[in-house]
N, C-alpha and C. Protein backbone atom coordinates (compact mmCIF):
# COMPACT_ATOMS: atom_id res chain seq x y z
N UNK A 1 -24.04 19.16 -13.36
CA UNK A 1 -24.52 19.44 -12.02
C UNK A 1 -24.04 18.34 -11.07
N UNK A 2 -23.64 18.57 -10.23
CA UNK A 2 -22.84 17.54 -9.03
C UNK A 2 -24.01 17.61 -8.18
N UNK A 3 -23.91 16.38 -7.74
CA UNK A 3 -24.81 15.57 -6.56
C UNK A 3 -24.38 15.96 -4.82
N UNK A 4 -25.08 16.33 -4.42
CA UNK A 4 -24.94 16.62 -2.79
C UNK A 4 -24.84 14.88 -2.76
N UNK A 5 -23.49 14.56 -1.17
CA UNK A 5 -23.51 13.96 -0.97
C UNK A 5 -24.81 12.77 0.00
N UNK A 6 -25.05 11.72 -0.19
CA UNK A 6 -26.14 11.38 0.20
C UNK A 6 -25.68 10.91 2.06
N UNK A 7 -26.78 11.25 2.64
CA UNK A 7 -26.94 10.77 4.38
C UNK A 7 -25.77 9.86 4.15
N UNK A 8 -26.20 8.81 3.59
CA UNK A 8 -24.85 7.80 4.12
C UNK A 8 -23.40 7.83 3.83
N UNK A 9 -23.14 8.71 2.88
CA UNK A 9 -22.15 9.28 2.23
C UNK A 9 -21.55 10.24 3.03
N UNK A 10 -22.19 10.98 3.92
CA UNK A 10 -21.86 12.37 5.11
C UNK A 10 -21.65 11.11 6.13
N UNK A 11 -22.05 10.00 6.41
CA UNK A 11 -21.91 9.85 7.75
C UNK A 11 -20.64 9.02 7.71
N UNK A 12 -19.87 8.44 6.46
CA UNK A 12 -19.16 8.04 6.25
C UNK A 12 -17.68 8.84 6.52
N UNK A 13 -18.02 9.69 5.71
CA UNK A 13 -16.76 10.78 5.93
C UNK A 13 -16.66 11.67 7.35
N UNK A 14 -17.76 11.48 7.88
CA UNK A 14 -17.22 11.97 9.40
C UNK A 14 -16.86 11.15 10.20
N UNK A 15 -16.91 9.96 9.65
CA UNK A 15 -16.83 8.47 10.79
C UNK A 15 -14.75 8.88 10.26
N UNK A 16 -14.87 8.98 9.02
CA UNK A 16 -13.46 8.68 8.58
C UNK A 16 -12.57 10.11 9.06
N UNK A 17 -13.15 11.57 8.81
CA UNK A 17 -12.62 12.49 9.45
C UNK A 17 -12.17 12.04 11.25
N UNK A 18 -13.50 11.73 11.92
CA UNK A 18 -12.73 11.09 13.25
C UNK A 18 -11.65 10.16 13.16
N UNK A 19 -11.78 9.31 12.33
CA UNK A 19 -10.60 8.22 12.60
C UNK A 19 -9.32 8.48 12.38
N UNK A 20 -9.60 9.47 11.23
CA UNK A 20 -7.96 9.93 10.93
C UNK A 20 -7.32 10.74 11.77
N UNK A 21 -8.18 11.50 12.49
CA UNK A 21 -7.53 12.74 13.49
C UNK A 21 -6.82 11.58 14.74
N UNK A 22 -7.82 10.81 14.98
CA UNK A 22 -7.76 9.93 16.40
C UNK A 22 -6.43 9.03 15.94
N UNK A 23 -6.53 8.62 14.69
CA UNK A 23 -5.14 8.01 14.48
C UNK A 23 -4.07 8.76 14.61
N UNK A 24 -4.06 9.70 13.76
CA UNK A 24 -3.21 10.42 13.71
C UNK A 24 -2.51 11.16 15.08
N UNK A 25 -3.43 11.53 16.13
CA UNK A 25 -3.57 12.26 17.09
C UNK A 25 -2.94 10.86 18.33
N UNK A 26 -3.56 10.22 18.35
CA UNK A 26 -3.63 9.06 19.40
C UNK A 26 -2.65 7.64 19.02
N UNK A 27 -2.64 7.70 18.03
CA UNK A 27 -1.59 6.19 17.37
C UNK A 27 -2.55 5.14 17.28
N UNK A 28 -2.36 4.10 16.71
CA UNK A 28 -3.49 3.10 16.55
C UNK A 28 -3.63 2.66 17.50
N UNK A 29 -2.65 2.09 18.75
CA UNK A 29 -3.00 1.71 20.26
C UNK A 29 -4.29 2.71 20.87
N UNK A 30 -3.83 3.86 20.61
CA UNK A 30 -4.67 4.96 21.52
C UNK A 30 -5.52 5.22 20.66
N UNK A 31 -6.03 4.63 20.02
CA UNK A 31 -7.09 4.85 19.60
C UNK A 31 -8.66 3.77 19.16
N UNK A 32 -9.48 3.70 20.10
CA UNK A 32 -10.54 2.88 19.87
C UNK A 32 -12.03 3.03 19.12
N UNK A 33 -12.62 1.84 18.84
CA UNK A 33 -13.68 2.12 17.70
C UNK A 33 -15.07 2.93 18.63
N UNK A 34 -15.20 2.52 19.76
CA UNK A 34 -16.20 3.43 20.58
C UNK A 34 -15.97 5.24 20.52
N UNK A 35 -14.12 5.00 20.66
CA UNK A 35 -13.94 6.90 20.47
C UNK A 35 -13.85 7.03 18.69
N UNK A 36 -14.21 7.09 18.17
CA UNK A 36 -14.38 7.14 16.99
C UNK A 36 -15.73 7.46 16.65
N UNK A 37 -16.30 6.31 16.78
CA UNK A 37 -17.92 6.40 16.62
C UNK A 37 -18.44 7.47 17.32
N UNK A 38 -18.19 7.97 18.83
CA UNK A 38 -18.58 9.14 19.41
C UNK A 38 -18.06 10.10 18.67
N UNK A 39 -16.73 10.36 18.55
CA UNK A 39 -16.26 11.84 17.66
C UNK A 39 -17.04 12.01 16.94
N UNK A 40 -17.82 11.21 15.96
CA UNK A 40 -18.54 11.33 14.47
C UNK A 40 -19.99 11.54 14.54
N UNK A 41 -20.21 11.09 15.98
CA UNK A 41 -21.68 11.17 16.69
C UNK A 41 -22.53 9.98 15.73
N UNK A 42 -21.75 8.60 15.80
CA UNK A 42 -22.62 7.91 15.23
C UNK A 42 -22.21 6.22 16.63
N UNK A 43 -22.93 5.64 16.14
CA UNK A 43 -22.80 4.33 16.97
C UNK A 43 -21.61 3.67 16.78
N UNK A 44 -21.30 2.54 17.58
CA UNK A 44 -20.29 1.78 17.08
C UNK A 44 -20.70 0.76 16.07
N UNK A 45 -22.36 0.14 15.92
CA UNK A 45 -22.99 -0.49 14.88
C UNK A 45 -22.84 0.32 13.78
N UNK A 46 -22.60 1.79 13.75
CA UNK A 46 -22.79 2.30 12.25
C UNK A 46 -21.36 2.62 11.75
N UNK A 47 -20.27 2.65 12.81
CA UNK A 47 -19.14 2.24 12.59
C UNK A 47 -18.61 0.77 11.76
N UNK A 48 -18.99 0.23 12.42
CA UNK A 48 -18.75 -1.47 11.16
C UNK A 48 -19.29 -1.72 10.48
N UNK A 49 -20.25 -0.86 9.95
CA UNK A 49 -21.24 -1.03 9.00
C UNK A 49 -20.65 -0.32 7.62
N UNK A 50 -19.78 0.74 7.93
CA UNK A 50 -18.98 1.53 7.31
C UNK A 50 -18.06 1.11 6.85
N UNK A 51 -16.98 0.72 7.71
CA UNK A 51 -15.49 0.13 7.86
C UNK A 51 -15.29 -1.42 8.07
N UNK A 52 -16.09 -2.30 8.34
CA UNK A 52 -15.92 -3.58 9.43
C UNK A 52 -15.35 -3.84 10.00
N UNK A 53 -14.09 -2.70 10.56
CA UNK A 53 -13.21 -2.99 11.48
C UNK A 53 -12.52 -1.94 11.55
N UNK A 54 -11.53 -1.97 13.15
CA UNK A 54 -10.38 -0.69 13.43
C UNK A 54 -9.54 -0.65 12.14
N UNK A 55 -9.20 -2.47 11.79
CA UNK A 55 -8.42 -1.96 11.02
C UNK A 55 -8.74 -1.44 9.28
N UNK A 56 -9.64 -1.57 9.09
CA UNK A 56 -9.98 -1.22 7.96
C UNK A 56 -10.44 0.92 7.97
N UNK A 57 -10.83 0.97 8.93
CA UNK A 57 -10.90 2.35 9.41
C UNK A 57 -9.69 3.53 9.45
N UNK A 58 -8.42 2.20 9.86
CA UNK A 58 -7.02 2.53 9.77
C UNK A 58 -6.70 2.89 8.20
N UNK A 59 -7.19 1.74 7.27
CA UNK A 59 -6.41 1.70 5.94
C UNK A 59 -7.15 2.62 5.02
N UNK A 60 -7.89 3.04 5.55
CA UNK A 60 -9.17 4.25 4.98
C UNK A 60 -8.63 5.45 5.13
N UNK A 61 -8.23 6.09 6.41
CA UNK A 61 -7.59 6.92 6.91
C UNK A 61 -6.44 7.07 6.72
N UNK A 62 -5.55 6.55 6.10
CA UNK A 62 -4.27 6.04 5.81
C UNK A 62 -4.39 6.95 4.11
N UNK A 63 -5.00 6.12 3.55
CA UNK A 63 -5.17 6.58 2.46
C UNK A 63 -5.41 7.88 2.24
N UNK A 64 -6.35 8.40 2.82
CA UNK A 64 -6.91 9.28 2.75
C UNK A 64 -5.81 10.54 2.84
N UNK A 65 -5.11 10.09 4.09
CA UNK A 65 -3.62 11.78 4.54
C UNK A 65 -3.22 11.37 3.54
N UNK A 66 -2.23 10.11 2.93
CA UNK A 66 -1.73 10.24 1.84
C UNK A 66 -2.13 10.99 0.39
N UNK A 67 -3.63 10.95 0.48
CA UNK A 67 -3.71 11.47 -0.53
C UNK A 67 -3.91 13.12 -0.57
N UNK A 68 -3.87 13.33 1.04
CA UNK A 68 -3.81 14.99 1.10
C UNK A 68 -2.20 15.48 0.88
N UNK A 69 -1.56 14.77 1.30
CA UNK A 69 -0.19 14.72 0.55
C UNK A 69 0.08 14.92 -0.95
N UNK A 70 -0.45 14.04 -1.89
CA UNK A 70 -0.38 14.28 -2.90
C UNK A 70 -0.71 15.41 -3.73
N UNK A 71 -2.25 15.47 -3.40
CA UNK A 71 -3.40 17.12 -3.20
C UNK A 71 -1.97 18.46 -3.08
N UNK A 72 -1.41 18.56 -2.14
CA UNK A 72 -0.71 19.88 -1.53
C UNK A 72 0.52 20.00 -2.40
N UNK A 73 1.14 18.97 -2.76
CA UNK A 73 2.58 19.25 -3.65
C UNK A 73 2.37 19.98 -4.51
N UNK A 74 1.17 19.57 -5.54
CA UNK A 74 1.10 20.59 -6.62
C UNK A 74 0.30 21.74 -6.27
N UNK A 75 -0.12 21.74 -5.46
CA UNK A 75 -0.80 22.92 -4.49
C UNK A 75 0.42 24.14 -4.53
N UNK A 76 1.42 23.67 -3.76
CA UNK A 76 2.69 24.02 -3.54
C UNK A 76 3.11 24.74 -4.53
N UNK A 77 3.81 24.24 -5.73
CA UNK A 77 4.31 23.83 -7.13
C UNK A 77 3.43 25.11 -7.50
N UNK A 78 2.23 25.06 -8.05
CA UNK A 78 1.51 26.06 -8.84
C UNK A 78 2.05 27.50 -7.72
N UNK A 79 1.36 27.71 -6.93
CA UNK A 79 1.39 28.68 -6.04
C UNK A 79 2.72 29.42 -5.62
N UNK A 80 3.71 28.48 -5.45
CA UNK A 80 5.04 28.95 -5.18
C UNK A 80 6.15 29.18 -6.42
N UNK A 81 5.98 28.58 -7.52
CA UNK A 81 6.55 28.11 -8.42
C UNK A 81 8.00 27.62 -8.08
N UNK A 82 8.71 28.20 -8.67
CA UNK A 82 10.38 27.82 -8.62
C UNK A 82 10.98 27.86 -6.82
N UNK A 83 9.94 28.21 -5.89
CA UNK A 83 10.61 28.54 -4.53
C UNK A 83 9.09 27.06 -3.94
N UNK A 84 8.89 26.71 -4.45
CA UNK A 84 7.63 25.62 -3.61
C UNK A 84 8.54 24.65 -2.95
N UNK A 85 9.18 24.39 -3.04
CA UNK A 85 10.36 23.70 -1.90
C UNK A 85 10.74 24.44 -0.45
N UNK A 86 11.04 25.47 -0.65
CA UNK A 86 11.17 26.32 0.35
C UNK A 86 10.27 26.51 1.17
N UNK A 87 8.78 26.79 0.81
CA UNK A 87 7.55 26.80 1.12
C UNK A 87 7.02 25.69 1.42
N UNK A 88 7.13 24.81 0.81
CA UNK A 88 6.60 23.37 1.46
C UNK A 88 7.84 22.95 2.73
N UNK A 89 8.47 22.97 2.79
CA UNK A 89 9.38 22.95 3.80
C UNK A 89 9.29 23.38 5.01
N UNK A 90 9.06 25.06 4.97
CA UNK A 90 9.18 25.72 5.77
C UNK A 90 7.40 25.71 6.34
N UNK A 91 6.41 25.41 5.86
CA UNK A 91 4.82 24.78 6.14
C UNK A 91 5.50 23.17 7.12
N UNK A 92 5.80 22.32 6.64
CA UNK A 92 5.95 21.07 7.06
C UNK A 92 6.66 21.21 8.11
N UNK A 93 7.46 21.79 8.51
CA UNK A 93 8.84 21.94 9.83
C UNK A 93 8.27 23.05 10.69
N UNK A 94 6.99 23.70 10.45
CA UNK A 94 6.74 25.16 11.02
C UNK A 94 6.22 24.63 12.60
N UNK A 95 6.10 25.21 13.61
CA UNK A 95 5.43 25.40 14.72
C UNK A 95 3.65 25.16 14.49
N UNK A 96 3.17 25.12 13.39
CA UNK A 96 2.35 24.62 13.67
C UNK A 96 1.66 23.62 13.44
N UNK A 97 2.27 23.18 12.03
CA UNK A 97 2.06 22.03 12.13
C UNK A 97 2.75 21.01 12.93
N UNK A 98 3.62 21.01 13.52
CA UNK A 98 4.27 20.41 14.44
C UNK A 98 3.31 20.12 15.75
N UNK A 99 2.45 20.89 16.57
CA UNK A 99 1.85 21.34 17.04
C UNK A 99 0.28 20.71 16.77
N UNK A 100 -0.02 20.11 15.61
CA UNK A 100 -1.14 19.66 15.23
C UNK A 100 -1.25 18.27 14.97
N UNK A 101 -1.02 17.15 15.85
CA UNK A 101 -0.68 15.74 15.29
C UNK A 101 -1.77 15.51 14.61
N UNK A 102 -3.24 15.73 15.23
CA UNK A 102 -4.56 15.32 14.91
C UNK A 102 -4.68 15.49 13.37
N UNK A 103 -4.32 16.57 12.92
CA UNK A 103 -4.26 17.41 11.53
C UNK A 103 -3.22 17.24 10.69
N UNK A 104 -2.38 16.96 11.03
CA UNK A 104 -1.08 17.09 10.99
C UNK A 104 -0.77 15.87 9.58
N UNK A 105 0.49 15.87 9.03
CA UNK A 105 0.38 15.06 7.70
C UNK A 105 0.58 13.65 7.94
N UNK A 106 -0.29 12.75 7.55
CA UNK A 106 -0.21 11.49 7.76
C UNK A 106 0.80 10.42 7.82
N UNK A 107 2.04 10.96 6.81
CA UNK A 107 3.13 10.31 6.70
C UNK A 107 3.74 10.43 7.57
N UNK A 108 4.39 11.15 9.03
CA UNK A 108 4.85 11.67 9.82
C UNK A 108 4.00 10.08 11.05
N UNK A 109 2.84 10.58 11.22
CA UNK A 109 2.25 9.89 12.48
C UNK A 109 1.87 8.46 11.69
N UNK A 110 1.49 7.95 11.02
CA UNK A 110 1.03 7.15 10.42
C UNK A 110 2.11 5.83 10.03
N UNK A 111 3.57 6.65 9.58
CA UNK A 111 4.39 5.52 8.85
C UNK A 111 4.82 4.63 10.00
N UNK A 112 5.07 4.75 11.36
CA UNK A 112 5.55 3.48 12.30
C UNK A 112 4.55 2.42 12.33
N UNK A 113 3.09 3.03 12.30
CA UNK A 113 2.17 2.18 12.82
C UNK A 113 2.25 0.98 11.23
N UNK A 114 2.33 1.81 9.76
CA UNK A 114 2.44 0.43 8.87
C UNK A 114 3.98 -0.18 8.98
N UNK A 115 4.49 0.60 9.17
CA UNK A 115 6.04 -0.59 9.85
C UNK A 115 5.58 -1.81 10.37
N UNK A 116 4.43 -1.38 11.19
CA UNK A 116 3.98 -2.81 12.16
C UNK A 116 2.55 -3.48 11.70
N UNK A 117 2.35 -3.18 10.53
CA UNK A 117 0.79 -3.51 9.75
C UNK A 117 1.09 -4.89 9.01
N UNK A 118 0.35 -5.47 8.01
CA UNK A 118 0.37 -6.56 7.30
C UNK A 118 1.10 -6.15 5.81
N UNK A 119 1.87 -6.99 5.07
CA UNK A 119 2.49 -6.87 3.43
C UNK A 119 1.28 -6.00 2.98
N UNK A 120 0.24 -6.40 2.94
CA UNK A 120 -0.92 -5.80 1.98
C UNK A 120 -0.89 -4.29 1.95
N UNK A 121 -0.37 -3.85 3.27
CA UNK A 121 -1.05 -2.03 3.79
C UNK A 121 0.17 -2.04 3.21
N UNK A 122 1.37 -2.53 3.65
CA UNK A 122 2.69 -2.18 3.51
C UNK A 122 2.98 -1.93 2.08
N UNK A 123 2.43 -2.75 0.95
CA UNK A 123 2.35 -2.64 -0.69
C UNK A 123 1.50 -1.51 -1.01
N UNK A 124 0.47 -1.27 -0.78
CA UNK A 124 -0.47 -0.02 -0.89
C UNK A 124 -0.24 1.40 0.18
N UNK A 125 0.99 1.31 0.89
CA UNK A 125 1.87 2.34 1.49
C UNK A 125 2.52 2.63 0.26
N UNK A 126 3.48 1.93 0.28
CA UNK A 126 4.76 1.78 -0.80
C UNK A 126 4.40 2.51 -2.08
N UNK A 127 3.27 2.03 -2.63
CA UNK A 127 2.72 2.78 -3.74
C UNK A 127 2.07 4.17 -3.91
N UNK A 128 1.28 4.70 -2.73
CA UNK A 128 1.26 5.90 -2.60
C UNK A 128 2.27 6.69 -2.19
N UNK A 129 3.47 5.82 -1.20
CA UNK A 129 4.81 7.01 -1.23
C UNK A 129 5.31 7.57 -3.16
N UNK A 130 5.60 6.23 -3.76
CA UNK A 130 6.34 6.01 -4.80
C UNK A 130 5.34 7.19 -5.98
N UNK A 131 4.34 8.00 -5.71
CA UNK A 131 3.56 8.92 -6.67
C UNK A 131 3.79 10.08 -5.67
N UNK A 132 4.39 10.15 -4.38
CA UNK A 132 4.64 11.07 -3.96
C UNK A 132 6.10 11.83 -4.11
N UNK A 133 6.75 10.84 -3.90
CA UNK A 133 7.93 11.08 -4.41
C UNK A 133 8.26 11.31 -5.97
N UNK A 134 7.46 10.46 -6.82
CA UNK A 134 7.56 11.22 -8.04
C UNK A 134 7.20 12.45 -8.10
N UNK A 135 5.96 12.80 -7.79
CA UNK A 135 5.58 14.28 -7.48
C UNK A 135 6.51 15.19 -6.93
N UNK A 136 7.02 14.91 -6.40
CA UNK A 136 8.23 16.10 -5.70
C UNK A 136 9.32 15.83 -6.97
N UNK A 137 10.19 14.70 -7.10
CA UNK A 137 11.10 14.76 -8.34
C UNK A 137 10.92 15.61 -9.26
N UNK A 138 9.46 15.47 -9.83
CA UNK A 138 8.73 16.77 -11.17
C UNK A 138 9.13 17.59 -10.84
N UNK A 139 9.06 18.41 -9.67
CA UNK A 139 9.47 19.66 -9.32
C UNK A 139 10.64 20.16 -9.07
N UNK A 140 11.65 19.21 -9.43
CA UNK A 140 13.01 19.41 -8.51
C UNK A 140 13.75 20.02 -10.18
N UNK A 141 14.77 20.70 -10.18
CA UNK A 141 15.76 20.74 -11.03
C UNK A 141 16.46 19.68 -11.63
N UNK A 142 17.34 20.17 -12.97
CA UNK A 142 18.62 19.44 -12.73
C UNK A 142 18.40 17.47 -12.42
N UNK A 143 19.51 17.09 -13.41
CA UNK A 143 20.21 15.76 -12.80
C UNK A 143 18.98 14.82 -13.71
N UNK A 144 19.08 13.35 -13.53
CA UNK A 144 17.82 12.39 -14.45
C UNK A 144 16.80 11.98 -13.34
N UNK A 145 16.04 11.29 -13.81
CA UNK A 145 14.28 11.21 -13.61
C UNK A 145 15.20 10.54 -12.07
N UNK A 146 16.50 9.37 -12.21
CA UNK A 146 16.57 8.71 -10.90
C UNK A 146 17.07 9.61 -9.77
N UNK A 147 17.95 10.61 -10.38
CA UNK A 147 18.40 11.41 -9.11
C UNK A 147 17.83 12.23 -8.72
N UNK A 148 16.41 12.88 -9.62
CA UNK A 148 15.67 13.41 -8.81
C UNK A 148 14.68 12.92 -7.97
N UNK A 149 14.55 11.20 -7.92
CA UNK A 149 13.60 10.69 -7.38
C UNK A 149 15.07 10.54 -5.97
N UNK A 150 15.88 10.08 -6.40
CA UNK A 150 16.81 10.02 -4.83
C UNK A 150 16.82 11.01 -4.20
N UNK A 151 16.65 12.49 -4.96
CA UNK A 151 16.79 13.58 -3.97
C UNK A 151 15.57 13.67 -3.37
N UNK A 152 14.32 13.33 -3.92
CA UNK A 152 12.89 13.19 -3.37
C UNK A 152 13.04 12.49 -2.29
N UNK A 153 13.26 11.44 -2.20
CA UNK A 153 13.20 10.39 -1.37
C UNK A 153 13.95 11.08 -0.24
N UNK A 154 14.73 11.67 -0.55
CA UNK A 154 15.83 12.29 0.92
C UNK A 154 15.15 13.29 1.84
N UNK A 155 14.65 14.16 0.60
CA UNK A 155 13.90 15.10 1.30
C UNK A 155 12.77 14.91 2.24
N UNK A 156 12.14 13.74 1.72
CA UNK A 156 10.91 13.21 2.65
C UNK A 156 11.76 12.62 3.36
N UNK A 157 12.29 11.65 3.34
CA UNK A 157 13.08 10.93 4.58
C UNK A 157 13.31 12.31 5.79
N UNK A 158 13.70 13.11 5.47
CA UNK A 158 14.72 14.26 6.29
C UNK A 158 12.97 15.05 6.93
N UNK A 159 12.37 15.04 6.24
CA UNK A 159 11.65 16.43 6.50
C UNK A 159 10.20 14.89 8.05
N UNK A 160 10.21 13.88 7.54
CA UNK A 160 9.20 13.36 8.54
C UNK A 160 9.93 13.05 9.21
N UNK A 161 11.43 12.18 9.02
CA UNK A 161 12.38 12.43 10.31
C UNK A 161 12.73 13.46 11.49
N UNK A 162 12.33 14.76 11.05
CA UNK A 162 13.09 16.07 11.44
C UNK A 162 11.12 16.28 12.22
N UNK A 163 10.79 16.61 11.81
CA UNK A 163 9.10 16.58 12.47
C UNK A 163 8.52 15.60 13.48
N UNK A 164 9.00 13.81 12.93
CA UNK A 164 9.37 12.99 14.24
C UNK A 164 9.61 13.56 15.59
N UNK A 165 11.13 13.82 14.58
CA UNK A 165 11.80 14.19 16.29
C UNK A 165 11.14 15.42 17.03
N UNK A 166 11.16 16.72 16.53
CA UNK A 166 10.93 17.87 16.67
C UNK A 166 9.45 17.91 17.66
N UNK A 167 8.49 17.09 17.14
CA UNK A 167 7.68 16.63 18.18
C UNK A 167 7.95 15.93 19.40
N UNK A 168 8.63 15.13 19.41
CA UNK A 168 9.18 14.33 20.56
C UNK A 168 9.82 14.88 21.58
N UNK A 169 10.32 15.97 21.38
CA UNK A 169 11.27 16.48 22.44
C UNK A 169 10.45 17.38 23.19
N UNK A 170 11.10 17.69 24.66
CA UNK A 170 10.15 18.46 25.70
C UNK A 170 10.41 20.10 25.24
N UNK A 171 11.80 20.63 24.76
CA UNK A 171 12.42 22.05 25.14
C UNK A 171 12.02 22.36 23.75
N UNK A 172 11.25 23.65 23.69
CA UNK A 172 10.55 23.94 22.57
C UNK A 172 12.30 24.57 21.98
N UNK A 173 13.11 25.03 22.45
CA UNK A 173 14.25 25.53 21.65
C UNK A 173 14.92 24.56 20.67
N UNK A 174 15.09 23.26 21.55
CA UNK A 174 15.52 22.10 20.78
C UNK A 174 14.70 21.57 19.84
N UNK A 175 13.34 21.88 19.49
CA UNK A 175 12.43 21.25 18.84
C UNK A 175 12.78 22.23 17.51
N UNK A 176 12.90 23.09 17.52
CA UNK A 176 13.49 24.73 16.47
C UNK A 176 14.80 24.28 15.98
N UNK A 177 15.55 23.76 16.63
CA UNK A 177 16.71 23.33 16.36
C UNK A 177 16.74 21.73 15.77
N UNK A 178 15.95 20.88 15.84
CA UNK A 178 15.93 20.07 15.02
C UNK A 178 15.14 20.64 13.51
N UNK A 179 14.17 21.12 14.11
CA UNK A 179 13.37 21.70 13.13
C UNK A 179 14.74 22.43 11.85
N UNK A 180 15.12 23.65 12.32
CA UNK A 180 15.74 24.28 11.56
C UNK A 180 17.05 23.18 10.72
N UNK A 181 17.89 22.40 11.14
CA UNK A 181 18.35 21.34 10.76
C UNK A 181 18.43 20.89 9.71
N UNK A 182 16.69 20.36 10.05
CA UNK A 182 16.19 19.39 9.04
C UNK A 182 15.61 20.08 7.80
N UNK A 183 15.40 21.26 7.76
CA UNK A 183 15.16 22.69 7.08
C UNK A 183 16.56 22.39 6.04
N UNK A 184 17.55 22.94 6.44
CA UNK A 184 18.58 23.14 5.92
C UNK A 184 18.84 21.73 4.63
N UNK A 185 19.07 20.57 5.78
CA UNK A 185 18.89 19.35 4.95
C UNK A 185 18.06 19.13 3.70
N UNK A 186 16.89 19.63 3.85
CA UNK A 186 15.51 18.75 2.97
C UNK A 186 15.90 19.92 1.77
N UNK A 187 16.91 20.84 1.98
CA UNK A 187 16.45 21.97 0.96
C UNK A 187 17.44 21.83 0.16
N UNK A 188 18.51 20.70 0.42
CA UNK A 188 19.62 20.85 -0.52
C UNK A 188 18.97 19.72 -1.52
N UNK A 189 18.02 19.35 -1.55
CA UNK A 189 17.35 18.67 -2.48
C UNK A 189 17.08 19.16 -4.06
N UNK A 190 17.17 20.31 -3.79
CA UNK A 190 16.84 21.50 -4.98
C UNK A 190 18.13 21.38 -5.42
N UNK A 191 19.12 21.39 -5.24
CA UNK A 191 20.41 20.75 -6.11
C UNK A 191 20.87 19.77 -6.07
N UNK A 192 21.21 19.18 -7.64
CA UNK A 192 21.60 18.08 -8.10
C UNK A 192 22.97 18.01 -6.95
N UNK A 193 23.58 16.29 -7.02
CA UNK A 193 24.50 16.12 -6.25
C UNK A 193 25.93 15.97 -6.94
N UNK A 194 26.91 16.62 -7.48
CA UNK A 194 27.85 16.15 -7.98
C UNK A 194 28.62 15.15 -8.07
């Protein structure tokens, strides 16, 4: 029998549901511990009581998309089988998630801000990419454990690069056109490289 989560346990995860959207949504500049604490409908005292800080709120939230990342690959994988590349692809580059920063996958909005974080986030980044990218390798065809982790690595490189941009730009045609692109790119991953 599983335990309903307790009061302080709910108020935790909505403090952290706000933070991640607001990060995600707003960037760590644009985003402060007062708007946080309001999103969650709790104080800013029950905010540091939680987290003890923006930035620890950050490395909470951080974690957390990453690990919805991890969650969805084999999500993917089971559901799609031999075509879950295609499908995870064409989900990740789509109009709507593009369209959803707040929601949207953490690695995309999240990785500049630890570019500019401390070694510590930057080592406990590093390590949740490095099980993500294994995770995709598992799934890939063809070639040894390293070239399917290089083709992993490309594909993510290509697919948060290509979503980067694709957000950034004003002309929704050009945003389709990076989009589609980076589509093409992330998918030659599914074959080994001669």
């Amino acid at each position: 029998m599983t335990q309903s989560p307790t009061k302080k346990e709910q108020t935790r995860a909505r403090i952290l549901d706000a933070a991640s959207q607001s990060f995600r949504g707003k960037g760590y500049s644009g985003t402060g511990v007062d708007g946080i604490a309001k999103a969650a409908g709790v104080t800013s005292g029950a905010f540091y009581a939680h987290f003890g800080s923006k930035d620890g709120a950050f490395e909470a939230a951080l974690a957390v998309g990453m690990n919805e990342v991890m969650e969805s690959i084999p999500t993917f994988q089971r559901k799609f089988g031999s075509d879950w590349i295609g499908a995870f692809v064409d989900y990740y580059l789509g109009e709507a998630h593009r369209n959803d920063l707040a929601c949207g996958c953490a690695m995309t909005t999240l990785s500049p801000e630890v570019a500019r974080a401390d070694p510590e986030l930057h080592m406990a980044y590093e390590a949740k990419m490095k099980k993500i990218v294994c995770l995709i390798a598992d799934g890939l065809d063809g070639g040894s454990d390293e070239d399917r982790q290089d083709r992993a690595w490309a594909m993510l490189s290509t697919l948060i690069g290509g979503l980067t941009l694709s957000r950034a730009v004003a002309n929704s045609e050009v945003a389709n056109r990076i989009a589609s692109a980076a589509r093409t790119t992330a998918l030659s991953a599914q074959t080994t490289v001669a």
